[in-house]
Protein backbone atom coordinates (compact mmCIF):
# COMPACT_ATOMS: atom_id res chain seq x y z
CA UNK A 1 0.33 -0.67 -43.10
CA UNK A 2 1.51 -3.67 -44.93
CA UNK A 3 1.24 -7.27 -44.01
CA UNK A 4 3.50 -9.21 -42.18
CA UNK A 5 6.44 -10.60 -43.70
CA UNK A 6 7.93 -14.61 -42.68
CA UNK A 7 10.85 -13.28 -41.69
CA UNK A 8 9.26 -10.79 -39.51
CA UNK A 9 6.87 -13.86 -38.09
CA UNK A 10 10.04 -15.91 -37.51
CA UNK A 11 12.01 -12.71 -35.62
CA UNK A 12 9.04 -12.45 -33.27
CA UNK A 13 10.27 -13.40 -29.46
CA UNK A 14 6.06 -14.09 -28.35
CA UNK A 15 2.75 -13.14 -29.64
CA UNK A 16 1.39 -10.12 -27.56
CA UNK A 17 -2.38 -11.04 -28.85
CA UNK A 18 -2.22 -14.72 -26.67
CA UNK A 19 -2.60 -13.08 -23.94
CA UNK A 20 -5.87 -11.01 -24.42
CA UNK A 21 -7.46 -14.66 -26.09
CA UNK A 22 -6.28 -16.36 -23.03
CA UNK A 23 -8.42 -13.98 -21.15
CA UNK A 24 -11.45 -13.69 -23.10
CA UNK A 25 -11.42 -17.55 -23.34
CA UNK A 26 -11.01 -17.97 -19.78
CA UNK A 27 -13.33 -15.35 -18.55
CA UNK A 28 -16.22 -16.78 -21.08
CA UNK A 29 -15.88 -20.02 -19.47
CA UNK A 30 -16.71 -18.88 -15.96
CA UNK A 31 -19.27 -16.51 -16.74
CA UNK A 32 -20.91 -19.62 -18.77
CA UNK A 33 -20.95 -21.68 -15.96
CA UNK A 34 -22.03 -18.93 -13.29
CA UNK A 35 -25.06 -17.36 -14.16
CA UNK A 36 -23.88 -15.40 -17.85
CA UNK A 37 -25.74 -15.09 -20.77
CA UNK A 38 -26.49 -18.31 -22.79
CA UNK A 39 -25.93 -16.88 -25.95
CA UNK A 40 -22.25 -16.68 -24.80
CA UNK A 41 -21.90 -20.47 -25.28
CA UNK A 42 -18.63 -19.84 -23.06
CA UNK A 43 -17.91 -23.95 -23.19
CA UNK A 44 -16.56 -22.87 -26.79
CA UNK A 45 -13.73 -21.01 -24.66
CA UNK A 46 -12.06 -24.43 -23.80
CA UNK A 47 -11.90 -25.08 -27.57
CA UNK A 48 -10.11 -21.56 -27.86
CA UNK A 49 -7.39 -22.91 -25.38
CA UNK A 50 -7.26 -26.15 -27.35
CA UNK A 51 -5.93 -24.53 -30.43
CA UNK A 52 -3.80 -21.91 -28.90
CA UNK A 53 -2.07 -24.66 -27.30
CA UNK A 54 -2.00 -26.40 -29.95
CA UNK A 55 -0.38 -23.50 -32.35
CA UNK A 56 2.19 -22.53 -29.21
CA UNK A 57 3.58 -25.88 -28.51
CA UNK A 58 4.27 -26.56 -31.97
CA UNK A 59 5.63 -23.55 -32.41
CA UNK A 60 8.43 -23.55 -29.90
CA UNK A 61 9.31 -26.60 -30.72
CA UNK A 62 9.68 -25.91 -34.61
CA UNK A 63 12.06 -22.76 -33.51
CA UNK A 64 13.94 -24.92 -30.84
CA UNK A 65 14.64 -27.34 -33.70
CA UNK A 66 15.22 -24.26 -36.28
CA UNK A 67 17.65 -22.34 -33.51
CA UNK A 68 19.72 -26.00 -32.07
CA UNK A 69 18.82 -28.41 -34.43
CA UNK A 70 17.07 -30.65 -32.14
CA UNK A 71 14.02 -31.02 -29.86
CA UNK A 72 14.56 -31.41 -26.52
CA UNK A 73 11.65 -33.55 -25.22
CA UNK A 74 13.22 -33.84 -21.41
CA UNK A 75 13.77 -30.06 -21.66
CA UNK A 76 9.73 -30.21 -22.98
CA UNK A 77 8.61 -31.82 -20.59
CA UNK A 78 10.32 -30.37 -17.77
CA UNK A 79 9.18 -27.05 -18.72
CA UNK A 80 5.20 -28.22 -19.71
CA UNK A 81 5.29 -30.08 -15.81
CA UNK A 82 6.73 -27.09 -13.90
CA UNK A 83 4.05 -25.18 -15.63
CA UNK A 84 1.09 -27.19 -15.17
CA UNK A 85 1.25 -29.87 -12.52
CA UNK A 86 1.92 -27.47 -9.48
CA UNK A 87 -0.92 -25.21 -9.89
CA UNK A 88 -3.39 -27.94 -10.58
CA UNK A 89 -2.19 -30.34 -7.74
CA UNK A 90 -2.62 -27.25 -5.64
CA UNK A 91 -6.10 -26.41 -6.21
CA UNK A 92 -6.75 -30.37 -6.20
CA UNK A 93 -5.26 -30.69 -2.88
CA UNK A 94 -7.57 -27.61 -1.71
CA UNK A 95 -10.72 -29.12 -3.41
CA UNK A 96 -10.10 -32.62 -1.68
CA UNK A 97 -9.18 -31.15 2.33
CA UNK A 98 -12.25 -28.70 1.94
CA UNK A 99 -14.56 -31.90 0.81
CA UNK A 100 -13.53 -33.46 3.56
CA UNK A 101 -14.00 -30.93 6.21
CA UNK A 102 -17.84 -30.60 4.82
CA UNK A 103 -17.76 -34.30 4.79
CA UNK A 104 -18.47 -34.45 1.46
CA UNK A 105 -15.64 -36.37 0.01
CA UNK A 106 -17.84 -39.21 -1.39
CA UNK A 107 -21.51 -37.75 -1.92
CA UNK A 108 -19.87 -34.63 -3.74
CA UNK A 109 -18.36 -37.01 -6.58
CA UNK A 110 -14.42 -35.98 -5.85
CA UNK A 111 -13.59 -38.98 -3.81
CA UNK A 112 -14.18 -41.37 -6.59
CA UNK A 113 -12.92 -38.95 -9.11
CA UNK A 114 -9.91 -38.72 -7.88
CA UNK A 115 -8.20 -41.78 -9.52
CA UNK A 116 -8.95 -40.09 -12.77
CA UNK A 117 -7.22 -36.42 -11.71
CA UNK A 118 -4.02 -38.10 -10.37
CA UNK A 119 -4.07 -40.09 -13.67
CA UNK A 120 -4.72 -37.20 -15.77
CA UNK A 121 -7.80 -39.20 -17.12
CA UNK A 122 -10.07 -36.40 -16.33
CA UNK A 123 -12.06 -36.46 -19.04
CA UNK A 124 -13.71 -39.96 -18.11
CA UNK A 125 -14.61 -38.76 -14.56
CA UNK A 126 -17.90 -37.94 -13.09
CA UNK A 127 -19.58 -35.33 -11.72
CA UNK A 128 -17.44 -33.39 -9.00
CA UNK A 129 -16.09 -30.12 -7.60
CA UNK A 130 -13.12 -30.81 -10.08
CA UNK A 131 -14.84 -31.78 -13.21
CA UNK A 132 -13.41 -28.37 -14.97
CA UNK A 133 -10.08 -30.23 -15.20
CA UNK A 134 -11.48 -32.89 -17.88
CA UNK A 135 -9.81 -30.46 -20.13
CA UNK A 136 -6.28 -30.96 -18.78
CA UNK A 137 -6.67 -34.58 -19.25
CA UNK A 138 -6.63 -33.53 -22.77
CA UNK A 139 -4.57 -31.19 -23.05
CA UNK A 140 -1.55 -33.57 -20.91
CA UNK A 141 -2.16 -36.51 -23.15
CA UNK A 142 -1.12 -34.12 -26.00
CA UNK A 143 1.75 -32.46 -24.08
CA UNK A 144 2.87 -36.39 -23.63
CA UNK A 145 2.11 -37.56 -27.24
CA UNK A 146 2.53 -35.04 -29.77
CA UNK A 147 6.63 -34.21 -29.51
CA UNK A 148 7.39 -37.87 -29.36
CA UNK A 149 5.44 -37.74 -32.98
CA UNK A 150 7.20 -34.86 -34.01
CA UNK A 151 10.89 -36.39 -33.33
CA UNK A 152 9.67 -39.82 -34.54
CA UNK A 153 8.80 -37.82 -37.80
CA UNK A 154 12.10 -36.18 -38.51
CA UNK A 155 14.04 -32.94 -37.41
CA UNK A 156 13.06 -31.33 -40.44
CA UNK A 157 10.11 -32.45 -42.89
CA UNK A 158 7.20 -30.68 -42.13
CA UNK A 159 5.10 -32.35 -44.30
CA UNK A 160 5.17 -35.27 -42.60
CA UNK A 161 4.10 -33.45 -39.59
CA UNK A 162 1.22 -31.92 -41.00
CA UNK A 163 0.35 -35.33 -42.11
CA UNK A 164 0.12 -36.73 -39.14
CA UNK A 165 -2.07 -33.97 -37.41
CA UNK A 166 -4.23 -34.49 -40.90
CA UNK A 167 -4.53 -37.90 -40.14
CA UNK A 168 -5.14 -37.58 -35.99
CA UNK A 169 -8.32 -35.25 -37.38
CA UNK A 170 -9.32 -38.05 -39.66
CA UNK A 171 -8.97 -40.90 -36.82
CA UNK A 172 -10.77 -38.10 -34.10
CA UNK A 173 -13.83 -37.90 -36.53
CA UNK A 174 -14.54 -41.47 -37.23
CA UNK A 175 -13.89 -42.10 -33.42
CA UNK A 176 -16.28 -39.94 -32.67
CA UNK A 177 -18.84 -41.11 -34.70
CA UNK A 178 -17.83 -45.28 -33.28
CA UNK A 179 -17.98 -44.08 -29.64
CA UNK A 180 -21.04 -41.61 -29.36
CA UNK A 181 -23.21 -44.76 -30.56
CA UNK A 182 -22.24 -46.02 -27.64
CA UNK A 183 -23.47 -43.30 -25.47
CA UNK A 184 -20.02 -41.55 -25.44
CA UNK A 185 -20.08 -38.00 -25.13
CA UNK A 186 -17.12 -37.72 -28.30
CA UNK A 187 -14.46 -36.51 -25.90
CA UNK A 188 -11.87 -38.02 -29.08
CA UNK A 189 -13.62 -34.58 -31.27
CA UNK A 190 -11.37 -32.46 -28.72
CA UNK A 191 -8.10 -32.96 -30.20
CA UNK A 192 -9.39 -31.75 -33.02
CA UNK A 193 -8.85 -27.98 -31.91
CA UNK A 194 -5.45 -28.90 -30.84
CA UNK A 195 -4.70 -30.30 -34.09
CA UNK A 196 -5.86 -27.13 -35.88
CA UNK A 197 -3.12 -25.43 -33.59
CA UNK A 198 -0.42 -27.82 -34.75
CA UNK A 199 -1.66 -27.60 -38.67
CA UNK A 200 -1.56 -23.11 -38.13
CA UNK A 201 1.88 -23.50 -36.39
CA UNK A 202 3.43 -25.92 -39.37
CA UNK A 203 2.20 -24.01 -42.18
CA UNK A 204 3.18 -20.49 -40.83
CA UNK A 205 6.43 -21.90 -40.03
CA UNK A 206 6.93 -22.64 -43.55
CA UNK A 207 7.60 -19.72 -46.14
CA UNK A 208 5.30 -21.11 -48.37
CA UNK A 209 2.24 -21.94 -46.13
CA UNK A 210 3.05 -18.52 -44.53
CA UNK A 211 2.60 -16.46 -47.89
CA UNK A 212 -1.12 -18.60 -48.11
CA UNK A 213 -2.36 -16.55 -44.65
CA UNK A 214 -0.04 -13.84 -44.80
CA UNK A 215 -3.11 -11.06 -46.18
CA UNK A 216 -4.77 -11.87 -43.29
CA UNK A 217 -2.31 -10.42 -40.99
CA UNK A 218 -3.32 -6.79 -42.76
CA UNK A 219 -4.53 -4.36 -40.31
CA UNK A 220 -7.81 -4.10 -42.08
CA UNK A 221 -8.23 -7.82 -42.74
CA UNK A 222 -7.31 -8.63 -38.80
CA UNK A 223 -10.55 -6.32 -38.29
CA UNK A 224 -12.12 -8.26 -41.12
CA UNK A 225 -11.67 -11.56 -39.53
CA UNK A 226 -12.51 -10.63 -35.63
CA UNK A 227 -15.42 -9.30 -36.81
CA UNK A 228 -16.14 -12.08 -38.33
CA UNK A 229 -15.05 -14.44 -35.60
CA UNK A 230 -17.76 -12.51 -33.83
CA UNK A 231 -20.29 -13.94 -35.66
CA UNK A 232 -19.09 -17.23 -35.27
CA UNK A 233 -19.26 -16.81 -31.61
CA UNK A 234 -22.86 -15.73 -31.71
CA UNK A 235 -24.28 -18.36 -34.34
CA UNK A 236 -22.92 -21.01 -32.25
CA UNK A 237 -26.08 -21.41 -30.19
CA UNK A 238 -28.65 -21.30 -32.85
CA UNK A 239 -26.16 -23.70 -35.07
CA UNK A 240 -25.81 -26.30 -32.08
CA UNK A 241 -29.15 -26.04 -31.25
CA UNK A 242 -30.36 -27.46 -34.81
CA UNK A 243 -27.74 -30.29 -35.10
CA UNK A 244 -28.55 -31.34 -31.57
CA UNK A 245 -29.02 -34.89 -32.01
CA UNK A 246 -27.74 -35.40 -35.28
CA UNK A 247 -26.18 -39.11 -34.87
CA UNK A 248 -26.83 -39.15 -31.37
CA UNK A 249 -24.33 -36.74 -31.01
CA UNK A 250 -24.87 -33.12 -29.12
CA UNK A 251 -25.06 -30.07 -30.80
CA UNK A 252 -22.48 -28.06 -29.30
CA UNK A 253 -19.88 -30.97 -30.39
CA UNK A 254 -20.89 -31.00 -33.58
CA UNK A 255 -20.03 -27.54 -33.85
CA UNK A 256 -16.63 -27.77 -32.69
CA UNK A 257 -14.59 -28.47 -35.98
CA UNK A 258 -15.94 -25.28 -37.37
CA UNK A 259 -15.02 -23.06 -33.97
CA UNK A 260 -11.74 -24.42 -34.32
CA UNK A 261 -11.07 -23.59 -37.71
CA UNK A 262 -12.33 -19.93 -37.04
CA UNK A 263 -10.56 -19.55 -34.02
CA UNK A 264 -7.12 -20.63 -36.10
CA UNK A 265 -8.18 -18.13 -38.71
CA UNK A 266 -8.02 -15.23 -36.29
CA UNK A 267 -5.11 -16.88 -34.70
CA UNK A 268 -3.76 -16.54 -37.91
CA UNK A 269 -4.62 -12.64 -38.44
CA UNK A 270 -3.45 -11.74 -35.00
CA UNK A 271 0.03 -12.63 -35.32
CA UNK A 272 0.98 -9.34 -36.70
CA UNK A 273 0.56 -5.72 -35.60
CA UNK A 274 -3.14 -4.38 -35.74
CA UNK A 275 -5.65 -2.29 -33.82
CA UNK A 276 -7.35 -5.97 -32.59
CA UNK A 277 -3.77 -7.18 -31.28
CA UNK A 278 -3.17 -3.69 -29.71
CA UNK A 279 -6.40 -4.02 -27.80
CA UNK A 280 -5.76 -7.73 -27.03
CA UNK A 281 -1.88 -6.68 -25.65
CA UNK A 282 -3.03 -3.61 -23.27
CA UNK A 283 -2.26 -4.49 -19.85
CA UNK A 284 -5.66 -5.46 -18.53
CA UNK A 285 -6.10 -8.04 -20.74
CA UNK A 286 -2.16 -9.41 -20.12
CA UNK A 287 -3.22 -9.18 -16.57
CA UNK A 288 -6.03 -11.65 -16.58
CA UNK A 289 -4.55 -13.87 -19.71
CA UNK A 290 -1.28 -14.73 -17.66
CA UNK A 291 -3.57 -15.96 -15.05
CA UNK A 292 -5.93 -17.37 -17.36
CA UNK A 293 -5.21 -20.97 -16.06
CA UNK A 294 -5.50 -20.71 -12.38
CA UNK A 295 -8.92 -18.80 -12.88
CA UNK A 296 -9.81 -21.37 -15.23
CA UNK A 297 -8.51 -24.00 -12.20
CA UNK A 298 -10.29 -21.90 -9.32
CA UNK A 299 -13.78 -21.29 -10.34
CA UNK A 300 -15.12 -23.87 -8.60
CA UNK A 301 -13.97 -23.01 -5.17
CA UNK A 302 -15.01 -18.83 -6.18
CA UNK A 303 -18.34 -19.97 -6.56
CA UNK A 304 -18.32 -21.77 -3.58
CA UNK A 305 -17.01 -19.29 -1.78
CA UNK A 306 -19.34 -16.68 -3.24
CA UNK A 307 -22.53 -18.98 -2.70
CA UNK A 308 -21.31 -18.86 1.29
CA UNK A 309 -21.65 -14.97 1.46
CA UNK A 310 -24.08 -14.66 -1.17
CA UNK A 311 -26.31 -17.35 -1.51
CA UNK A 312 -29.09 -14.89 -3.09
CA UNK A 313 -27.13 -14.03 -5.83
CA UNK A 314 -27.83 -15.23 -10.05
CA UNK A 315 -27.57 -14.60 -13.07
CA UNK A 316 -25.23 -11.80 -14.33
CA UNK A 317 -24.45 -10.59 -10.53
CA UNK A 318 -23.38 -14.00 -9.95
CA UNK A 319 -21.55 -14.44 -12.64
CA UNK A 320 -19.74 -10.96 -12.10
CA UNK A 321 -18.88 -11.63 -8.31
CA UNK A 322 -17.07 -15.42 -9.30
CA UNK A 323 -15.31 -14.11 -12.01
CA UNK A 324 -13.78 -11.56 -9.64
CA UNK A 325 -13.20 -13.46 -6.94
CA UNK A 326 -11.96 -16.11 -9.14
CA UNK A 327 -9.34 -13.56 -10.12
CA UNK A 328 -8.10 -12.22 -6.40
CA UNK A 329 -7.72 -15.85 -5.97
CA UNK A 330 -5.95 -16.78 -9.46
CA UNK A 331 -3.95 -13.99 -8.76
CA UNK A 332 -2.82 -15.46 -5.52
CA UNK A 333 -2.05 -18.92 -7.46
CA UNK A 334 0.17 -16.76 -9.75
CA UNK A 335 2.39 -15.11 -7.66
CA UNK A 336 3.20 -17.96 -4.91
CA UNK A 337 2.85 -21.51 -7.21
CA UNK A 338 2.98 -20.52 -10.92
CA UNK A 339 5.56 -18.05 -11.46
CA UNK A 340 7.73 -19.68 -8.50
CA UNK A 341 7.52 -22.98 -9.92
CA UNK A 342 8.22 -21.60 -13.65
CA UNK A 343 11.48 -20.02 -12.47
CA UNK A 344 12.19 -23.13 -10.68
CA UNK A 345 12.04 -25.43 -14.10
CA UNK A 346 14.33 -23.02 -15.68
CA UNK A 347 16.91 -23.02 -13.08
CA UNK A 348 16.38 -27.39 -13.52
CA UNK A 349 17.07 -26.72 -17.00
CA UNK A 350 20.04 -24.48 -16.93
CA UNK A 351 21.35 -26.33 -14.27
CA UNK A 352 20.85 -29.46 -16.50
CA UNK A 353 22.38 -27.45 -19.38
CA UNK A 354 25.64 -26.33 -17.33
CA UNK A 355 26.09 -30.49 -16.23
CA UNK A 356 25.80 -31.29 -19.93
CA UNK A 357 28.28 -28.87 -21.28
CA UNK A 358 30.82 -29.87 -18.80
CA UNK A 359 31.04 -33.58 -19.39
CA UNK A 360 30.56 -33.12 -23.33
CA UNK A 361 33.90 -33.63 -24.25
CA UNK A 362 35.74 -31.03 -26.25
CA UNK A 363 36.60 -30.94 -30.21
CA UNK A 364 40.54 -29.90 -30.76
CA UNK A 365 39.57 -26.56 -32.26
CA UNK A 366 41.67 -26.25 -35.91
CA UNK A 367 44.40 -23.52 -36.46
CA UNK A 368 42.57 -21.83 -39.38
CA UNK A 369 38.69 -21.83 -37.41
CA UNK A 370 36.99 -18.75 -37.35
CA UNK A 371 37.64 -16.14 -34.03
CA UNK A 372 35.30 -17.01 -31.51
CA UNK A 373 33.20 -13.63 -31.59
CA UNK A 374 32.62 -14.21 -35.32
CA UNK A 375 31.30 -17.15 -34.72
CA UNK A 376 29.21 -16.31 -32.11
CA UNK A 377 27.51 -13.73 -34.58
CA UNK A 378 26.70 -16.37 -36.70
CA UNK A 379 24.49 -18.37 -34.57
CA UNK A 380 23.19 -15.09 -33.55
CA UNK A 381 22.17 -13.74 -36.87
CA UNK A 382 21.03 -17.84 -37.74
CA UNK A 383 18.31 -17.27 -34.65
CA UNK A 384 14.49 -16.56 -35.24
């Protein structure tokens, strides 16, 4: 089979193989934290979202702006908040009532947190029942900065883009190495994933920086590169384990800028058809990817739950029973708060999109215009 072409890239409506990495990402976190294999390093799994959020966001936005011209950041951010905030305010709310209940709310670290997780500050917070969310403080500081950046930069430059992600990498590093002298655990390092996302989405955007990765989206050379990525994953223990300390810093986020890169690299040679992006699209995998963020959300209170009933249990068994019951309970989240509240935005932002269209006013249309329908199949044909 032949490689994917940028006009087949452009045509594509979503990206089956998302779906399958949201699931191994998420399901390597919780087995990391409940008992799995060390080896795993599943913390590495958070850096996976980074980038794929990274790459995804940029990438709707560079079609939105290919298909109307224009960015929409109230449509952006309607659309990122329907998504995100209900879900995690959900599980917050749960989190506080049942610390409360086991009079807890204080000793357990979630009481004082909680200024940080309405603030979306998570990542300076403590130790608490919540402290898995220090990634969505992240993650919504990016959602809030990054289109602003890309409108500021023009509708259609990309280079300028991709030099300002360059430059937010630059910044990140030399933060890093300011703040962790002063017994900071790096947290600026983390937008360096996401930034690896944006840099991936630019360049395969463009025809040119398409044609650069474009033999990795071969069927043989997307084997090539998991299999590869597969290493990575493994040496990431041994690797962090002999920079640990290096400049004060820890191992495992020293090791980050290379995971990232690797993880855009596959990212890269799943976005056309192959036997990896097959397995990563079967329905299993779908399954737990498009509830990949509530598991990621509910862990917590599965282990909890778990420890109640099954206080004996460790190790893999442990591990095995949370991510399970993390996933009845994610799969709860899903069907009653997520995809609700997703069909909800989209009605805002029809809704929003009717209002508009009415009160534009309208353009006297000339006697020699085009028919209607063959204009219609212009702007059809112009879509990606």
């Amino acid at each position: 089979m032949s490689s994917l072409t940028h006009a087949d890239y452009l045509a594509l409506r979503r990206f089956p193989a998302l779906d399958g990495l949201r699931a191994i990402a998420a399901v390597m976190v919780v087995v990391f934290h409940y008992g799995g294999p060390d080896w795993l390093q599943g913390w590495a799994g958070v850096q996976m979202f980074f980038v794929l959020s990274g790459f995804l966001i940029t990438t709707l936005m560079l079609r939105e702006e290919h298909r109307t011209g224009r960015i929409s950041l109230k449509e952006f951010y309607l659309r990122r908040g329907f998504r995100i905030l209900p879900v995690y305010l959900v599980v917050l709310f749960v989190t506080v009532v049942a610390s409360v209940v086991a009079g807890t709310f204080v000793s357990n670290g979630i009481g004082p947190a909680l200024k940080y997780f309405l603030t979306f500050t998570n990542e300076f917070a403590d130790r608490s029942p919540y402290d898995q969310s220090w990634s969505l403080g992240i993650e919504q500081k990016f959602y809030l900065v990054w289109p602003l950046v890309a409108v500021a930069l023009g509708t259609v430059v990309l280079k300028r883009r991709a030099g300002a992600a360059v430059l937010g990498m630059v910044l990140g590093l030399v933060v890093v190495n300011f703040t962790t002298s002063h017994n900071n655990p790096g947290w600026p390092l983390h937008y360096f994933p996401i930034l690896t996302g944006v840099l991936l989405a630019i360049a395969l955007h463009s025809r040119r920086g398409f044609d650069l990765v474009r033999p990795l989206t071969k069927p043989v050379a997307q084997v090539i590169v998991s299999i590869g990525f597969v290493g990575v994953q493994l040496s990431l223990k041994p690797i962090s384990h002999h920079l640990d300390g290096f400049n004060g810093i820890t191992g495992h986020v020293m090791v980050i800028p290379m995971y990232a890169v690797a993880t855009a690299v596959l990212l890269a040679a799943l976005v056309g058809p192959g036997p990896v992006t097959g397995f990563l699209s079967t329905k299993p995998m779908q399954y737990v990817g498009e509830r990949s963020y509530s598991l990621y959300l509910v862990q917590t209170i599965a282990a909890t739950v778990a420890a109640f009933f099954w206080p004996a249990l460790s190790g893999v068994g442990q591990s095995a029973v949370v991510t399970a019951m993390g996933l009845a309970l994610a799969g709860v989240l899903h069907k009653t708060v997520e995809i609700p509240m997703i069909d909800l935005g989209r009605r805002v932002i029809a809704r929003q999109r009717v209002r508009a269209q009415q009160g534009a006013p309208q353009a006297p249309t000339p006697q020699s215009a085009e028919p209607a329908s063959s204009r219609l199949a212009i702007i059809g044909q112009a879509q990606p």
